[in-house]
C-alpha atoms as a PDB file:
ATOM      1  CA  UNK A   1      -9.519   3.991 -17.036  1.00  0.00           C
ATOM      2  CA  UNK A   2      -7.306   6.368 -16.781  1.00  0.00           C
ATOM      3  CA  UNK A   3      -3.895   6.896 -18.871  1.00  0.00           C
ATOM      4  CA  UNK A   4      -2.085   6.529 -15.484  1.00  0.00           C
ATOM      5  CA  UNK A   5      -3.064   3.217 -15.151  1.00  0.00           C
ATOM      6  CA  UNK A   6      -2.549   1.274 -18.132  1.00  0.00           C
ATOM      7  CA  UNK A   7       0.637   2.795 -18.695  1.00  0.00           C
ATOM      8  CA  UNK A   8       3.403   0.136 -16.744  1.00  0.00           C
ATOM      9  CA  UNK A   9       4.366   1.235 -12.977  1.00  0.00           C
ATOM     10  CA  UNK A  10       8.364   1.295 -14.139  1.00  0.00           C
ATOM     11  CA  UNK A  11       7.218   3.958 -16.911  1.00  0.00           C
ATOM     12  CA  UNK A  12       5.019   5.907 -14.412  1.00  0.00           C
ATOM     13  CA  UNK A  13       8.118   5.850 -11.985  1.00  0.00           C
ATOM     14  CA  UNK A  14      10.526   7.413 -14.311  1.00  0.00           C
ATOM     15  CA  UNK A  15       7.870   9.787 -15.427  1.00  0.00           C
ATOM     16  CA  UNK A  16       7.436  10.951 -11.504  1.00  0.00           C
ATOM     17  CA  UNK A  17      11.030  10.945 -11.161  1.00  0.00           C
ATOM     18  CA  UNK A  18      11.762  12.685 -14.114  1.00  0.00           C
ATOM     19  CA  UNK A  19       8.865  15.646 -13.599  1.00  0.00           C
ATOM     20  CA  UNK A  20       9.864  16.020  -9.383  1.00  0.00           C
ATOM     21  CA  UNK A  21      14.052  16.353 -10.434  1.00  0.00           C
ATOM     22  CA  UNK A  22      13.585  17.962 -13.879  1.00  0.00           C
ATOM     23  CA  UNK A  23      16.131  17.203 -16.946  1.00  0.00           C
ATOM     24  CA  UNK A  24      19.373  16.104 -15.612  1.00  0.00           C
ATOM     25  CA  UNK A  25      21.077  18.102 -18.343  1.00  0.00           C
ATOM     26  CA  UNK A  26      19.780  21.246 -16.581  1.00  0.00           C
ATOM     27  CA  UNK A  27      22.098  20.076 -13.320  1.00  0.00           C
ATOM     28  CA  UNK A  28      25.296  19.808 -15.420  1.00  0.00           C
ATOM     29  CA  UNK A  29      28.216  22.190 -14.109  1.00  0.00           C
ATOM     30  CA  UNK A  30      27.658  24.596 -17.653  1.00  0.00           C
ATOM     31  CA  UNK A  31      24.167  24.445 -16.856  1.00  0.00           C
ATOM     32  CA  UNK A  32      24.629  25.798 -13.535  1.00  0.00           C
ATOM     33  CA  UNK A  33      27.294  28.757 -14.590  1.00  0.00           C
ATOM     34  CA  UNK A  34      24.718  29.716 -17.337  1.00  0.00           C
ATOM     35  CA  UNK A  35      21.807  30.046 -15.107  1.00  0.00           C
ATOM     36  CA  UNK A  36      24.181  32.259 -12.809  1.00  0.00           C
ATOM     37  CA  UNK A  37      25.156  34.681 -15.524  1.00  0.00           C
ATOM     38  CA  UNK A  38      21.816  35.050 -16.713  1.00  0.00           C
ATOM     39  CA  UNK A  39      20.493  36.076 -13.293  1.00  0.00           C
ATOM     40  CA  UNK A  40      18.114  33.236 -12.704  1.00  0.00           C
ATOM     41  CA  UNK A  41      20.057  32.461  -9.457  1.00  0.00           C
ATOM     42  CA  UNK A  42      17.753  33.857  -6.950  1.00  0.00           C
ATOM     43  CA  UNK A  43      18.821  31.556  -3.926  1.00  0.00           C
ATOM     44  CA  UNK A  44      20.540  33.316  -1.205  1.00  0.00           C
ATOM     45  CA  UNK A  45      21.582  31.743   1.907  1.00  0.00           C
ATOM     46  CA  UNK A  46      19.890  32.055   5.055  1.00  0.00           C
ATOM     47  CA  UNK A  47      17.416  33.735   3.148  1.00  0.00           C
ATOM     48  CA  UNK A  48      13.150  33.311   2.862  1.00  0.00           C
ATOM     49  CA  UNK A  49      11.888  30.093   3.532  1.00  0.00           C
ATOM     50  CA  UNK A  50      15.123  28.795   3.739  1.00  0.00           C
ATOM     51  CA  UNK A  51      14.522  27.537   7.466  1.00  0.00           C
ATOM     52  CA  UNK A  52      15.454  24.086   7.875  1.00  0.00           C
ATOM     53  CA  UNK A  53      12.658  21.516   7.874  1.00  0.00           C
ATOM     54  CA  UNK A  54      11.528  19.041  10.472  1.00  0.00           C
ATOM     55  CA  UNK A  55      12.584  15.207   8.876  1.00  0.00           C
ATOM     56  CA  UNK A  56       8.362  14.341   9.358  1.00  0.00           C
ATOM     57  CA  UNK A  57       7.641  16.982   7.528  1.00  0.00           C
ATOM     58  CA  UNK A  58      10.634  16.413   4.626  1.00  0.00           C
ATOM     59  CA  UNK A  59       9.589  12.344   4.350  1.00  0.00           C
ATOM     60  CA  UNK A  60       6.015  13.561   4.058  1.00  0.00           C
ATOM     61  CA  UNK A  61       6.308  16.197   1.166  1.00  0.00           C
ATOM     62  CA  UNK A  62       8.433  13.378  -0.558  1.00  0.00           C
ATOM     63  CA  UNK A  63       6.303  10.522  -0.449  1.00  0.00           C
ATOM     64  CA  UNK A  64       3.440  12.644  -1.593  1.00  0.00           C
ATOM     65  CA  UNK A  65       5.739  14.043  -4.276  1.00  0.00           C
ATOM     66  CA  UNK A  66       6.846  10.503  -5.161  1.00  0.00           C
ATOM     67  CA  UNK A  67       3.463   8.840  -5.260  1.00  0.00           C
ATOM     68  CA  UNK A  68       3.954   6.677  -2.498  1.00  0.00           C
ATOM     69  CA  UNK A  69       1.164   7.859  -0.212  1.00  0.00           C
ATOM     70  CA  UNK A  70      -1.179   4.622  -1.368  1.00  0.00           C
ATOM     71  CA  UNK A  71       1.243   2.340  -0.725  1.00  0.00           C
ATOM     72  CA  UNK A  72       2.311   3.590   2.597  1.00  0.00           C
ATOM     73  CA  UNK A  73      -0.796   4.065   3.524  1.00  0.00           C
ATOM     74  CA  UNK A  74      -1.542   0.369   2.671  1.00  0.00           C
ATOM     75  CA  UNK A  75       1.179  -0.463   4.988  1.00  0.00           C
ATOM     76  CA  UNK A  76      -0.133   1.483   8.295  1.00  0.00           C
ATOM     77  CA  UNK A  77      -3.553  -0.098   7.620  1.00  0.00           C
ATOM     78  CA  UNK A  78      -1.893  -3.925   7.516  1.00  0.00           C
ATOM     79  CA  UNK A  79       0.471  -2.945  10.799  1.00  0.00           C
ATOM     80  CA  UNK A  80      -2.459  -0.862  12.459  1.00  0.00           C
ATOM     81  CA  UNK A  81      -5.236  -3.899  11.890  1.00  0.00           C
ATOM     82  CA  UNK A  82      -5.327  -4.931  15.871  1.00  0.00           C
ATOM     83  CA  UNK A  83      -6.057  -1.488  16.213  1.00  0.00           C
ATOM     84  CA  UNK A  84      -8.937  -1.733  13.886  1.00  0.00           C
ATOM     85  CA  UNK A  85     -10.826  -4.578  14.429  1.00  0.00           C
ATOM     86  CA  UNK A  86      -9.522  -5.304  18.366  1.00  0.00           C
ATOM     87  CA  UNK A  87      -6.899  -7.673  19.966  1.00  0.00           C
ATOM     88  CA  UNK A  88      -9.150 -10.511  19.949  1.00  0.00           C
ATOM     89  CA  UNK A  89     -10.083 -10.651  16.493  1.00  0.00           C
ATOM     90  CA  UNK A  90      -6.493  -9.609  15.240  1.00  0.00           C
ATOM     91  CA  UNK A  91      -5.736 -12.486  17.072  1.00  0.00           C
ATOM     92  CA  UNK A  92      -7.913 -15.092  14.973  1.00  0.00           C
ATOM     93  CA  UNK A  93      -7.770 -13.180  11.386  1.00  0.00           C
ATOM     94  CA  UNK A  94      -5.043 -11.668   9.181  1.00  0.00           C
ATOM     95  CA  UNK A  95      -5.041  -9.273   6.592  1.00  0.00           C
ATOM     96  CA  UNK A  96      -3.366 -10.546   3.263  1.00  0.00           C
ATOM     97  CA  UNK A  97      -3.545  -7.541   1.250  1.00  0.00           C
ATOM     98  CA  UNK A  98      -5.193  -4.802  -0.831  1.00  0.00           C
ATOM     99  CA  UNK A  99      -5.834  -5.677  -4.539  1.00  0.00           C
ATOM    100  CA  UNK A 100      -7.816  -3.675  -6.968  1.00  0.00           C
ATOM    101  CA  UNK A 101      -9.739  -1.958  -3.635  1.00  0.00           C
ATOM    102  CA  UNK A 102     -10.692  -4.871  -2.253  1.00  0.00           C
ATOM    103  CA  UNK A 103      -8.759  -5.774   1.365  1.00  0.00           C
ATOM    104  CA  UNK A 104      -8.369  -9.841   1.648  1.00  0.00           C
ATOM    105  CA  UNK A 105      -8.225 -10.863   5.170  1.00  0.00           C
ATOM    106  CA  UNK A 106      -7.667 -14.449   6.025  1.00  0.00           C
ATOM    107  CA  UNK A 107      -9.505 -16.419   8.829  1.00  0.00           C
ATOM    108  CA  UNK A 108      -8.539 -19.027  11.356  1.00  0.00           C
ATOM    109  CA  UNK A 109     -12.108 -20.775  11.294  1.00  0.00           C
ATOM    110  CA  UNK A 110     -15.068 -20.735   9.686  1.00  0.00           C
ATOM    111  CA  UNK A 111     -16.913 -18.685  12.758  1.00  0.00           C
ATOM    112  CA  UNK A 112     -14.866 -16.149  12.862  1.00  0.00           C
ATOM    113  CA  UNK A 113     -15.308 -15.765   8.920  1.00  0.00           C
ATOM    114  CA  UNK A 114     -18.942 -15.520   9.178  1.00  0.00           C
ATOM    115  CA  UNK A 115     -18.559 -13.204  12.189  1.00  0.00           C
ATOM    116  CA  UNK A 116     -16.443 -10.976   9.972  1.00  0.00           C
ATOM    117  CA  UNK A 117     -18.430 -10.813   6.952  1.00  0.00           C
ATOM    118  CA  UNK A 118     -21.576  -9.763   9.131  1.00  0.00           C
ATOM    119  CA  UNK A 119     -18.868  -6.929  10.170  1.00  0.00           C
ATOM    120  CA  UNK A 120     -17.644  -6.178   7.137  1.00  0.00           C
ATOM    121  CA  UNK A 121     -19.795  -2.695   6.560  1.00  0.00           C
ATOM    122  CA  UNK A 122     -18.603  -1.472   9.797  1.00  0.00           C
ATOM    123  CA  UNK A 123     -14.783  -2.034   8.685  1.00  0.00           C
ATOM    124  CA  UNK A 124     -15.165  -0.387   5.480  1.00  0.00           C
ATOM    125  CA  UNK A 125     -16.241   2.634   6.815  1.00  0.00           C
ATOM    126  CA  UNK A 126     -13.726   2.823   9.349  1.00  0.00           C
ATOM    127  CA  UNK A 127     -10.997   2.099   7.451  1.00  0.00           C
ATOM    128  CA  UNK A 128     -11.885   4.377   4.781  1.00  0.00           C
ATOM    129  CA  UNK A 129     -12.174   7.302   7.479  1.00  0.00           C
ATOM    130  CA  UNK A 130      -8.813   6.308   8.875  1.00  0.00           C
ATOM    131  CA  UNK A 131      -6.717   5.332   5.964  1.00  0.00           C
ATOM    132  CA  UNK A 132      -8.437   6.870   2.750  1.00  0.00           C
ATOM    133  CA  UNK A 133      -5.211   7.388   0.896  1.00  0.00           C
ATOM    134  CA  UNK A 134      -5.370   3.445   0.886  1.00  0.00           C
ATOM    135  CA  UNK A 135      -8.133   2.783  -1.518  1.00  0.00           C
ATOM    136  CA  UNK A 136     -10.116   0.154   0.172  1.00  0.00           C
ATOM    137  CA  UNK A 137     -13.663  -0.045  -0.795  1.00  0.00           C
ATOM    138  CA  UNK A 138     -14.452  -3.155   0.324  1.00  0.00           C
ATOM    139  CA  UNK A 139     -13.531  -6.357   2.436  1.00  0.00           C
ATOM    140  CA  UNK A 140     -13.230  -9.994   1.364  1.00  0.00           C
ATOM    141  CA  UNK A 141     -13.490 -12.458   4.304  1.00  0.00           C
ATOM    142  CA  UNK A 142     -11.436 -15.578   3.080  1.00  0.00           C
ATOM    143  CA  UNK A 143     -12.354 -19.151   4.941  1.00  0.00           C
ATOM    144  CA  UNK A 144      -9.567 -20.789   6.171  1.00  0.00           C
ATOM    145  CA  UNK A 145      -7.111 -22.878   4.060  1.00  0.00           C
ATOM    146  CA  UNK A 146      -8.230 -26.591   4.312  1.00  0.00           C
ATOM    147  CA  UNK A 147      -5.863 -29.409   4.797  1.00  0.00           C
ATOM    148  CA  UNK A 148      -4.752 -31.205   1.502  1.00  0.00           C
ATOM    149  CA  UNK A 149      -4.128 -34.716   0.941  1.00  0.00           C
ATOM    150  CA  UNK A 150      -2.851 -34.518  -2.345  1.00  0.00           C
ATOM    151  CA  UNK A 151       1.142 -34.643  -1.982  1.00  0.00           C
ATOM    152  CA  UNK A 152       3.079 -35.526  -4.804  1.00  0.00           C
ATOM    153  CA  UNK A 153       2.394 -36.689  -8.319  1.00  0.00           C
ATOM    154  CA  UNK A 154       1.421 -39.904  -7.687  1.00  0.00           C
ATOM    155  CA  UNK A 155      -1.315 -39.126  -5.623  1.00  0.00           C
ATOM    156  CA  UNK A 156      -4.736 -41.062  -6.015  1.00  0.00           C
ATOM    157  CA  UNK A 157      -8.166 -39.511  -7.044  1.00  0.00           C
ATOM    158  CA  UNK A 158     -10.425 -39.314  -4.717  1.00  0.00           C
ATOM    159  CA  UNK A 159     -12.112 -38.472  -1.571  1.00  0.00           C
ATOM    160  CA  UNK A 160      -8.798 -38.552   0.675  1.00  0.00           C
ATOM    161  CA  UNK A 161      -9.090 -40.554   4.380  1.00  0.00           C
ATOM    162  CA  UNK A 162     -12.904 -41.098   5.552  1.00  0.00           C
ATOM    163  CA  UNK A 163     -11.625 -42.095   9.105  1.00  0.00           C
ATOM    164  CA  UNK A 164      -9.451 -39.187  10.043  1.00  0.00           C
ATOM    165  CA  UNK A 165     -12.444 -37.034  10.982  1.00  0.00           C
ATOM    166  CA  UNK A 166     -14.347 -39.703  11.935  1.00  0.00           C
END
């Protein structure tokens, strides 16, 4: 493991905040009239590379600056899923989540779930060529949530209703 990640996600945010803005006492108004009379202050306006940038391009260079390109791209693969696995099975499945590289995706029935797992390869490898900033290396096909009987803290052990099926 890595000393990124077992140091806590607040700590790791102030440390990418800290290293992409530098020392805030360097931004003070002294700090600023120092750097001037020392001749550090190369900036001159409407000068090299000073050509305004296109927003894509500005929100692009920040989230890669700020870390964020996992979880965005996290985000595009949970709103771009239809696109992935088609209409139809977007329709009966949903994606919970990605945890620890594996993507959770919740079924409506127990077909679909095996239909899904025997798919499962095929996803991987196209959502790793799509969205490999996301981290997914595999899928976990989830059977659908069963009814429960047990409501309350009174409720009795057992097998629940044998004629409700039946």
């Amino acid at each position: 493991m890595s000393d990124e990640a077992q140091v806590p996600e607040h700590v790791s945010v102030y440390r990418r905040i800290r290293r992409n803005f530098g020392d805030p006492s360097l931004r003070s108004g002294d700090a600023r009239r120092r750097r001037r009379a020392a001749g550090d202050e190369t900036s001159v306006p409407y000068g090299k590379e000073r050509e305004p940038a296109g927003l894509g391009d500005v929100l692009g260079d920040l989230t890669s600056s700020m870390g964020w390109d996992s979880p965005m791209a996290r985000a595009e693969l949970l709103a771009a899923w239809p696109d992935i696995v088609g209409a139809e099975t977007s329709g009966h499945t949903r994606p919970l989540g990605v945890e620890g590289g594996v993507l959770l995706v919740q079924c409506d029935s127990n077909p679909w779930a095996v239909q899904l797992r025997s798919m499962s390869a095929l996803m991987t490898q196209q959502i790793t060529a799509r969205f490999p900033a996301a981290g997914v290396e595999t899928v976990r096909i989830l059977n659908p949530d069963t009814p429960s009987w047990k409501h309350g803290s009174r409720a009795i052990p057992g097998r629940g209703p044998r004629d409700t099926y039946g």
